[in-house]
Protein backbone atom coordinates (compact mmCIF):
# COMPACT_ATOMS: atom_id res chain seq x y z
CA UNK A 1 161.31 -127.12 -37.58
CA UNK A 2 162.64 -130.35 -35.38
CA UNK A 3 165.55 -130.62 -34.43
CA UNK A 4 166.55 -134.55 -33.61
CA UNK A 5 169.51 -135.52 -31.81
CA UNK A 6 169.99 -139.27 -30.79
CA UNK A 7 172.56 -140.34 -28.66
CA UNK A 8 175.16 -142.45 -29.69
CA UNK A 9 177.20 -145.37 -28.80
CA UNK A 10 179.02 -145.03 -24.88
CA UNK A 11 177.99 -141.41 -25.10
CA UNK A 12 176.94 -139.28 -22.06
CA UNK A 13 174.19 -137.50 -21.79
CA UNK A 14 175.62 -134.70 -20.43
CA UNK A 15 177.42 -134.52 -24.11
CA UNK A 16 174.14 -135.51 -25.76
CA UNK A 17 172.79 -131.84 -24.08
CA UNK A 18 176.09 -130.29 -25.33
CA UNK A 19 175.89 -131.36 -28.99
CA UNK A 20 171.84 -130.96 -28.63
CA UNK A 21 172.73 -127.31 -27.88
CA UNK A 22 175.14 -126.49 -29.98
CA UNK A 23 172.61 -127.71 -32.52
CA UNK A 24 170.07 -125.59 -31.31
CA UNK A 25 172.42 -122.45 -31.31
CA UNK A 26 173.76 -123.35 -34.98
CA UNK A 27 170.33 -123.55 -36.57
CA UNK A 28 169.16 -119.86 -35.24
CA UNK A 29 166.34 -121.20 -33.89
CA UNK A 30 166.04 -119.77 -30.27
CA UNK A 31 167.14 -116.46 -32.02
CA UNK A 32 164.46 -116.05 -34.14
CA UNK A 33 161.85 -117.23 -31.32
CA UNK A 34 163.24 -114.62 -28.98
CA UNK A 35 163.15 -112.49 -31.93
CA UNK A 36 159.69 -112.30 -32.46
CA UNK A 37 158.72 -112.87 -28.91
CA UNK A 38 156.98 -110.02 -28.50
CA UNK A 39 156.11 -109.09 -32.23
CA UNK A 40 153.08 -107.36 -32.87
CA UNK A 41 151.52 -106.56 -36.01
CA UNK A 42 151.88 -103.53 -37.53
CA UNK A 43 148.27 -101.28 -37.36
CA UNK A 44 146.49 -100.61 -40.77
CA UNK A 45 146.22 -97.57 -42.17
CA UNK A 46 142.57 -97.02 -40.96
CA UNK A 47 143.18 -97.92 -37.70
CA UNK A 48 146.12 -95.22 -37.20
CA UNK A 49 143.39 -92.85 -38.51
CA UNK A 50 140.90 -94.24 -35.83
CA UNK A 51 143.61 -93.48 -33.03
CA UNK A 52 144.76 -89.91 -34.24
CA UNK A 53 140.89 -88.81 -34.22
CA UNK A 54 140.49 -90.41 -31.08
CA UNK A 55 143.72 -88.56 -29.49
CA UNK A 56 142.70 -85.19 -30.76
CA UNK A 57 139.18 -85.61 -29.98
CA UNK A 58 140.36 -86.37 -25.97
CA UNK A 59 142.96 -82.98 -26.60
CA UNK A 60 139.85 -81.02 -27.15
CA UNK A 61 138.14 -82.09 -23.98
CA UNK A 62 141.05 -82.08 -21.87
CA UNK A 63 141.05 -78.50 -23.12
CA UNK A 64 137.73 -77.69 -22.63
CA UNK A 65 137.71 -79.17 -18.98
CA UNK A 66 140.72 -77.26 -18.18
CA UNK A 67 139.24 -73.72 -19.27
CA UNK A 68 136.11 -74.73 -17.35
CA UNK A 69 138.69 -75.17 -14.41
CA UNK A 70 137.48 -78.65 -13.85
CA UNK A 71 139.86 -81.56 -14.38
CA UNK A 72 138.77 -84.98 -15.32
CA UNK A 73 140.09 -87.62 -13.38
């Protein structure tokens, strides 16, 4: 989405940046790009699976390592 502002007659450009602005912050668009700044996609369902294995697996050896009295660094 483009935005265009041209500047009119005997106009300065400091109020060309105003209304450019204001045009800017009326059509939501800086919102919704700050919005989704740092947007990530959401995991499937088999890679939430993946993860939990892989969490539990590293529970058990943490556990393990810990009864052996030897911690992994």
């Amino acid at each position: 989405m483009s935005l265009e502002v041209k500047k009119q007659e005997r106009e300065t450009s400091q109020s060309l940046i105003r209304r450019f602005t204001q045009r800017i912050q009326r059509s939501r668009v800086l919102a919704r790009a700050r919005k989704n700044r740092y947007h990530k996609r959401p995991k499937s369902h088999a890679m939430k699976k993946r993860s939990a294995l892989r969490r539990e697996k590293l529970k058990e050896e943490y556990k393990k390592l810990d009864k052996m009295g030897q911690k992994k660094s």
